[in-house]
Protein backbone atom coordinates (compact mmCIF):
# COMPACT_ATOMS: atom_id res chain seq x y z
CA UNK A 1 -59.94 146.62 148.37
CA UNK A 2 -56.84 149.05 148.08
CA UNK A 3 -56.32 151.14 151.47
CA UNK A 4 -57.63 154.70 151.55
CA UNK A 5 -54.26 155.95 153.30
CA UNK A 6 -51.33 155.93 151.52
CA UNK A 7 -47.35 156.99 152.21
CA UNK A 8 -45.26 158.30 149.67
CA UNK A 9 -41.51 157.64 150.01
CA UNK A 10 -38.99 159.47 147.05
CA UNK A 11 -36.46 157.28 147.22
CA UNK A 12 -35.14 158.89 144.34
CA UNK A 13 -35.51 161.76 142.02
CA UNK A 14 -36.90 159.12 139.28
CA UNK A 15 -38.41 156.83 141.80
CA UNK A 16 -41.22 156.89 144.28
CA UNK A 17 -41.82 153.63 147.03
CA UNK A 18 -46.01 153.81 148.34
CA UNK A 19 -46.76 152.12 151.71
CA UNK A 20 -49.99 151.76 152.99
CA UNK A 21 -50.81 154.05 156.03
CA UNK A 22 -52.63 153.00 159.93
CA UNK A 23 -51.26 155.58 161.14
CA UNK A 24 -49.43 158.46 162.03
CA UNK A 25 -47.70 158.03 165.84
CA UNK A 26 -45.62 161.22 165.75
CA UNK A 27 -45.00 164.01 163.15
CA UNK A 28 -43.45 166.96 163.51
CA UNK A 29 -40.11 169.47 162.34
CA UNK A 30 -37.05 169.46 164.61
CA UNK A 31 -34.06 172.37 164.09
CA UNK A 32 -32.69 169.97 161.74
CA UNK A 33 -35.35 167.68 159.68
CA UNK A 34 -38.85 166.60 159.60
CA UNK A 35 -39.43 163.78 161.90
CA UNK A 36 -42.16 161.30 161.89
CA UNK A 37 -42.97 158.03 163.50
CA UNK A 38 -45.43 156.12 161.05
CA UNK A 39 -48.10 152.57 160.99
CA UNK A 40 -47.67 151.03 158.07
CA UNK A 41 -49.68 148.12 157.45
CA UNK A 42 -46.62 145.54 155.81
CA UNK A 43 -43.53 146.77 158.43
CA UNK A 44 -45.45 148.03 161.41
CA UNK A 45 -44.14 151.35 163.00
CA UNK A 46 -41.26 153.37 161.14
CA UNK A 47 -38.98 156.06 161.97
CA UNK A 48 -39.52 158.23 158.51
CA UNK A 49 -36.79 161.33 158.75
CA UNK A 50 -37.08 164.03 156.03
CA UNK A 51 -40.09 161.51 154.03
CA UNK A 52 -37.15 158.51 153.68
CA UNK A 53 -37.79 155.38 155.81
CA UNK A 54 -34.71 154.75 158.10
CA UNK A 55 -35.82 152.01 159.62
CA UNK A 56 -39.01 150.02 160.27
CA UNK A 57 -40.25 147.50 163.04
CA UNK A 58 -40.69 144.18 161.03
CA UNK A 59 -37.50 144.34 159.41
CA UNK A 60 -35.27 146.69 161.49
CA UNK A 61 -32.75 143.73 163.08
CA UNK A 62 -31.95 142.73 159.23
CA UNK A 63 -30.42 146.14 158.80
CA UNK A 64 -28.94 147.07 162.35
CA UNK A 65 -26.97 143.43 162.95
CA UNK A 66 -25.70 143.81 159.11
CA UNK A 67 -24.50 147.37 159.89
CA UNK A 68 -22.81 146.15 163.42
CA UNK A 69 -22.55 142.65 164.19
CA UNK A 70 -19.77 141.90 160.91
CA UNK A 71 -17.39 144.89 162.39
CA UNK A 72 -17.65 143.68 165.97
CA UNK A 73 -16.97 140.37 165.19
CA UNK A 74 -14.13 140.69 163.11
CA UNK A 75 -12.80 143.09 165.53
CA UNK A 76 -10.41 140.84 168.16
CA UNK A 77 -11.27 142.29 171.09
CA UNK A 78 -13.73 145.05 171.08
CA UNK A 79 -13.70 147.68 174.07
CA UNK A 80 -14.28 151.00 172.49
CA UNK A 81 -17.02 151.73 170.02
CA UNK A 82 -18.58 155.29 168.77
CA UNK A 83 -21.13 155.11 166.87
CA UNK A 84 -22.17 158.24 164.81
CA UNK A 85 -25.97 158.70 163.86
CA UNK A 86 -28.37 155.50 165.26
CA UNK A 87 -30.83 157.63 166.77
CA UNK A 88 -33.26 155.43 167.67
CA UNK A 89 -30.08 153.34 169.98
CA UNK A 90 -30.78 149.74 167.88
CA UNK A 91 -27.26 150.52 166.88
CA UNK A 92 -26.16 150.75 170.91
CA UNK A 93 -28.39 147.98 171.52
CA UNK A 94 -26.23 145.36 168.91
CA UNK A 95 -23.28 146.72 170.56
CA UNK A 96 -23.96 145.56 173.70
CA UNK A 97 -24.78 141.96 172.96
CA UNK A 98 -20.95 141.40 173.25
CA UNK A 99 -19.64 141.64 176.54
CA UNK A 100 -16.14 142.98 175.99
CA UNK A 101 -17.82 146.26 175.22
CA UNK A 102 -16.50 148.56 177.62
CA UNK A 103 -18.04 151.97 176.52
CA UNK A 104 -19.94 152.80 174.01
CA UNK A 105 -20.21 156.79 172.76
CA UNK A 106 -23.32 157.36 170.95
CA UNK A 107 -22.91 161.12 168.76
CA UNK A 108 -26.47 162.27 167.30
CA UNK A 109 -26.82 165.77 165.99
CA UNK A 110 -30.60 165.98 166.36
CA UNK A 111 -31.63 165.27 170.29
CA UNK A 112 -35.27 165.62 169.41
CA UNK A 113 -35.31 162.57 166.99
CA UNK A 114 -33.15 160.88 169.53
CA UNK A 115 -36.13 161.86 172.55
CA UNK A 116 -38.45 160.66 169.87
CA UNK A 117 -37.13 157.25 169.93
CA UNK A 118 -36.65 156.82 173.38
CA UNK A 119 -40.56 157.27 173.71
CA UNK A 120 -42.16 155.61 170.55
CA UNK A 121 -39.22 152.84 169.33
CA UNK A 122 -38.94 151.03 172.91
CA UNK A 123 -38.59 147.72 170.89
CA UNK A 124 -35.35 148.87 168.78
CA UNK A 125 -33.25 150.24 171.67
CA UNK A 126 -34.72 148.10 174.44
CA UNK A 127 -33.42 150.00 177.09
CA UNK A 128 -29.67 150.61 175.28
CA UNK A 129 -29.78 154.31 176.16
CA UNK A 130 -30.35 153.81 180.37
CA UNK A 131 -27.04 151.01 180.47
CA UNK A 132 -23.89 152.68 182.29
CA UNK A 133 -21.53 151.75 179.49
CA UNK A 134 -23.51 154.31 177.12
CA UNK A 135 -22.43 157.74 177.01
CA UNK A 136 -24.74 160.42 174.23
CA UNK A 137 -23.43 163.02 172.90
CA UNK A 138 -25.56 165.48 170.79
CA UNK A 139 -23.20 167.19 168.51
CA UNK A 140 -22.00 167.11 164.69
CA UNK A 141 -20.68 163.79 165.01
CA UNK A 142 -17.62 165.05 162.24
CA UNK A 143 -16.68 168.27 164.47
CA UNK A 144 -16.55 165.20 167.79
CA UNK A 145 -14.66 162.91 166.24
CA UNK A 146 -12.03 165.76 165.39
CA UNK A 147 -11.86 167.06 168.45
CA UNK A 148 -11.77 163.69 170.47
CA UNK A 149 -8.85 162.67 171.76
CA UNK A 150 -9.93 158.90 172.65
CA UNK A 151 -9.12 156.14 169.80
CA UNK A 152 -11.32 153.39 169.24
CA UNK A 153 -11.64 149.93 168.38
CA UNK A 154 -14.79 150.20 165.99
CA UNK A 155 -16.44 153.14 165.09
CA UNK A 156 -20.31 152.84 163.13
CA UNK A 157 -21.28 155.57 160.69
CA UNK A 158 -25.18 154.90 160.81
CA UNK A 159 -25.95 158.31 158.95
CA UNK A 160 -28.95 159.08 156.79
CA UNK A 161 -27.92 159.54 153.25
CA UNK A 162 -25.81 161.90 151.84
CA UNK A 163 -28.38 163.93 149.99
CA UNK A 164 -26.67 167.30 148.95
CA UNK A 165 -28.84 169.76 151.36
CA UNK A 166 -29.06 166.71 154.33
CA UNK A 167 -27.50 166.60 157.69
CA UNK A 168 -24.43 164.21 156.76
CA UNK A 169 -23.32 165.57 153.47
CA UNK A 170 -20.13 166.28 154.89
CA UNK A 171 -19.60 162.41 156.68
CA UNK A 172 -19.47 160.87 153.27
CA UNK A 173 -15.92 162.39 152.32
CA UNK A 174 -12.15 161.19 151.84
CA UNK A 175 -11.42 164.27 154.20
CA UNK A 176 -13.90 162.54 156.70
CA UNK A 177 -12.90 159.38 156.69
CA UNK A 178 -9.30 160.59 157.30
CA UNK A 179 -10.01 162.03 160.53
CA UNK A 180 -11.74 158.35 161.34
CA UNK A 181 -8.89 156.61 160.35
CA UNK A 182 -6.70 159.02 162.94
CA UNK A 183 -9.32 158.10 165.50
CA UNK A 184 -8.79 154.45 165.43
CA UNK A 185 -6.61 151.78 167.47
CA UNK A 186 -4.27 149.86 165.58
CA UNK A 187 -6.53 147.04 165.16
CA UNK A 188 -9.14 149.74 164.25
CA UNK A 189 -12.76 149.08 161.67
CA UNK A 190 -15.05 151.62 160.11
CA UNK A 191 -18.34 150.58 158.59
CA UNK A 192 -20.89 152.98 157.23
CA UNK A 193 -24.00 152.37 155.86
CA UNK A 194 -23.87 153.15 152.15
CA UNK A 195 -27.29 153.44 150.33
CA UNK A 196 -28.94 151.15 147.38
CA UNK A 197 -27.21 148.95 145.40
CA UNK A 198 -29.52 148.54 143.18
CA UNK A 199 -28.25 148.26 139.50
CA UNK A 200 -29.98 151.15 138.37
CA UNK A 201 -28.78 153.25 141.17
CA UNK A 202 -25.50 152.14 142.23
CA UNK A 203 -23.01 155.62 141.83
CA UNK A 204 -23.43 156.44 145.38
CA UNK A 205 -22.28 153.39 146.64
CA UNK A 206 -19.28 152.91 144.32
CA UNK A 207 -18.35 156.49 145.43
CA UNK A 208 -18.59 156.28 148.96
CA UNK A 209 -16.59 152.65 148.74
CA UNK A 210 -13.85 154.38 146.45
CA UNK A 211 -13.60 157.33 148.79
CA UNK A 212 -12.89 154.93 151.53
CA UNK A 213 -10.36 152.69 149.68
CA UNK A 214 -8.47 156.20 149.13
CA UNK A 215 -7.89 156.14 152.79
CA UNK A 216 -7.93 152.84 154.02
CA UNK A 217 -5.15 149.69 153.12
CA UNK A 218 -8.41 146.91 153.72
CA UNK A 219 -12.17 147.83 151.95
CA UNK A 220 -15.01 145.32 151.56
CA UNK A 221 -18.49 145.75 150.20
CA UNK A 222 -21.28 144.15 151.62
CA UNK A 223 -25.17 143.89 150.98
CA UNK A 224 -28.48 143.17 152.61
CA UNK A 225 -31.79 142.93 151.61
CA UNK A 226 -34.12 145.01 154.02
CA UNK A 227 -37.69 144.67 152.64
CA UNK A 228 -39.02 148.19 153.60
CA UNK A 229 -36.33 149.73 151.59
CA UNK A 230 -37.73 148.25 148.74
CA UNK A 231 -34.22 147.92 147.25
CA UNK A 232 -31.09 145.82 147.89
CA UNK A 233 -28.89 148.04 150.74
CA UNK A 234 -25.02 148.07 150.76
CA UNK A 235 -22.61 148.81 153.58
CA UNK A 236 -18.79 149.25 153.46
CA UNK A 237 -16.68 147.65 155.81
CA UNK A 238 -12.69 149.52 155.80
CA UNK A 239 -9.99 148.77 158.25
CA UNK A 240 -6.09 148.87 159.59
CA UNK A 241 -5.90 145.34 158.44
CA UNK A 242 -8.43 143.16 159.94
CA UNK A 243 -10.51 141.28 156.92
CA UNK A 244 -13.52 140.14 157.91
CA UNK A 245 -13.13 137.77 154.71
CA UNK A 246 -10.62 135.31 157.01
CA UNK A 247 -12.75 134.72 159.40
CA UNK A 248 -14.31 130.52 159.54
CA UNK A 249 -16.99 129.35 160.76
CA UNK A 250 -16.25 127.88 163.87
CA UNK A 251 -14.74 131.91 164.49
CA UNK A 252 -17.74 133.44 163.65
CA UNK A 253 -19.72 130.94 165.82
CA UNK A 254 -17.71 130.84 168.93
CA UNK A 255 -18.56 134.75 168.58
CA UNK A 256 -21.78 134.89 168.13
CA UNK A 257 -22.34 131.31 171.41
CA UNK A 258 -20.54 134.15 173.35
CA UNK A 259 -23.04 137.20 172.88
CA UNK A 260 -25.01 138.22 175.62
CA UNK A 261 -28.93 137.91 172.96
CA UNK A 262 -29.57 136.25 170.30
CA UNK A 263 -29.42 137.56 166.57
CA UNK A 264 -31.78 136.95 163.96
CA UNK A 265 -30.13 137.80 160.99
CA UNK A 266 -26.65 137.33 161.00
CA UNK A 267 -24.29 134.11 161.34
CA UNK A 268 -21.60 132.29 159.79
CA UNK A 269 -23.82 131.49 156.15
CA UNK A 270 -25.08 135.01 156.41
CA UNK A 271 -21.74 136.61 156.59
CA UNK A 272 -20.39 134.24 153.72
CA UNK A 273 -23.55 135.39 151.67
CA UNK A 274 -23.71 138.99 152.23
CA UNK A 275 -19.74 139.35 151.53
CA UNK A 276 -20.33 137.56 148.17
CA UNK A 277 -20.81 140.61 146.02
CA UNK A 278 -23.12 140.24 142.64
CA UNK A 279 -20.36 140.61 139.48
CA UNK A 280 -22.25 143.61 138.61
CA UNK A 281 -21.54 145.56 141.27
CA UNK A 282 -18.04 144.17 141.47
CA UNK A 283 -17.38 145.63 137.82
CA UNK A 284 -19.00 149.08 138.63
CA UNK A 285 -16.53 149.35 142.14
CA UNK A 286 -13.33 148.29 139.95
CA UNK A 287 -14.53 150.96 137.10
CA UNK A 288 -14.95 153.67 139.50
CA UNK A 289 -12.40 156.72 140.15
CA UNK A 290 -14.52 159.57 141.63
CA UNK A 291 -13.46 160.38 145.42
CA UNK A 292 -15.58 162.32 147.27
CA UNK A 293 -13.61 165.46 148.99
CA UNK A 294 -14.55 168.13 151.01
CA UNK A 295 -13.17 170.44 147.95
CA UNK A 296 -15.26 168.62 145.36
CA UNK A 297 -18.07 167.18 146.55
CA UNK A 298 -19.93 164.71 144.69
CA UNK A 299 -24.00 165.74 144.10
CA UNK A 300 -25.47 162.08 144.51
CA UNK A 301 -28.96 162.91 143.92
């Protein structure tokens, strides 16, 4: 017998995901978005933002240690880390699983979805937000970085999509990732979370990678597959120099022995695997030649 309750998710213009509903935990419309905390009865509770899933219980590490834990551990010596976006602090909670972390600076634009989380996601931050290394800051994460005048080692872009009339249009850009690239150490890495790469869907990824590599010397592509997404996710990893592609496995191991929790997701086959890019979506990242600029933004959707 079908459920009664149903969740609609547009994932895309020309493509709908349904989840069947328990519940609804929270729902409501901050300055910014509409927020809502969600049952579902395959991934448990989900933070929903503007009707897209960001991230659900069940599945949630799968995403958060791909989007972290291959920066941090390519990174030599990790001390500094911003992280821009993460609301609901499972970001800030990956980060502090390695104990050279010195500070971590946490940028959200939208404190409500952030007060949300604190209160209805205790599992994904686990008490991230209350440790003395963790510093919020609820701003436009673009107009911080700008302004800062720290450098860090590794700095997260864990930003919803770049949907033309969303929050983070403008943290998708060559411009953007300039004024990253001014705001890291030497040594520094940039990842950002980078949408589907799905075959049938895979211009917004091949953008945001391109409009990286237009800025950066080092650019890899990775994937995941996070089962509440309902489609295969890809993340771009960009740096000064460090290649997470060098790294062995007793490297990657002696990392991970020395991390303060356990991870679920990621280790030395996992890295090899995700970094191992299907030869479709290696063709369609050599063929592309749009940048994304503050001048000429790119419509993805």
């Amino acid at each position: 017998m079908l459920n009664s309750k149903w969740f609609l998710e547009v994932s895309t213009p020309k493509e709908v995901n349904l989840h069947a509903l328990e519940g609804v935990l929270y729902s409501s419309v901050s300055k910014y978005q509409k927020v809502e905390i969600l049952k579902l009865a395959s991934f448990g509770t989900a933070l929903v933002l503007d009707g897209k899933i960001q991230s659900a219980e069940y599945d949630e590490f799968i995403y958060h240690e791909a989007l972290i834990q291959p920066a941090l551990i390519t990174s030599t010596d990790p001390k500094k880390v911003l992280i821009a976006g993460g609301g609901e602090g499972a970001s800030v909670r990956e980060t502090l699983k390695h104990p050279s972390i010195q500070s971590v600076s946490m940028v959200d634009l939208d404190k409500e979805v952030v007060d949300i989380c604190k209160k209805h996601l205790t599992s994904w931050h686990q008490g991230a937000f209350d440790d003395s290394k963790v510093d919020v800051y609820y701003e436009d994460a673009r107009g911080f970085i700008k302004e800062s005048t720290d450098t860090f080692d590794v700095i997260i872009l864990d930003l919803p999509e770049p949907e033309e009339t969303g929050p983070a249009v403008n943290l998708y850009t060559s411009d953007f990732y300039e004024e990253v690239f001014e705001k890291l150490g030497p040594d520094g890495i940039v990842v950002t979370q980078a949408t589907s790469v799905a075959v049938n869907n895979i211009g917004t990824y091949t953008t945001i990678f391109n409009s990286l590599k237009s800025v950066f010397p080092l650019v890899r592509g990775y994937w995941v597959s996070v089962p509440s997404f309902y489609t295969p996710w890809g993340f771009v990893f960009a740096s000064k120099g460090a290649d997470p592609l060098l790294l062995d496995k007793n490297t990657i191991g002696k990392k991970i022995a020395a991390l303060t929790k356990k991870l679920r997701f990621y280790d030395h086959e996992t890295h090899n695997g995700i970094f191992s890019l299907p030869k479709y979506l290696r063709e369609a990242i050599d063929k592309e030649t749009r940048i994304n600029t503050d001048a000429s933004p790119i419509s993805f959707y």
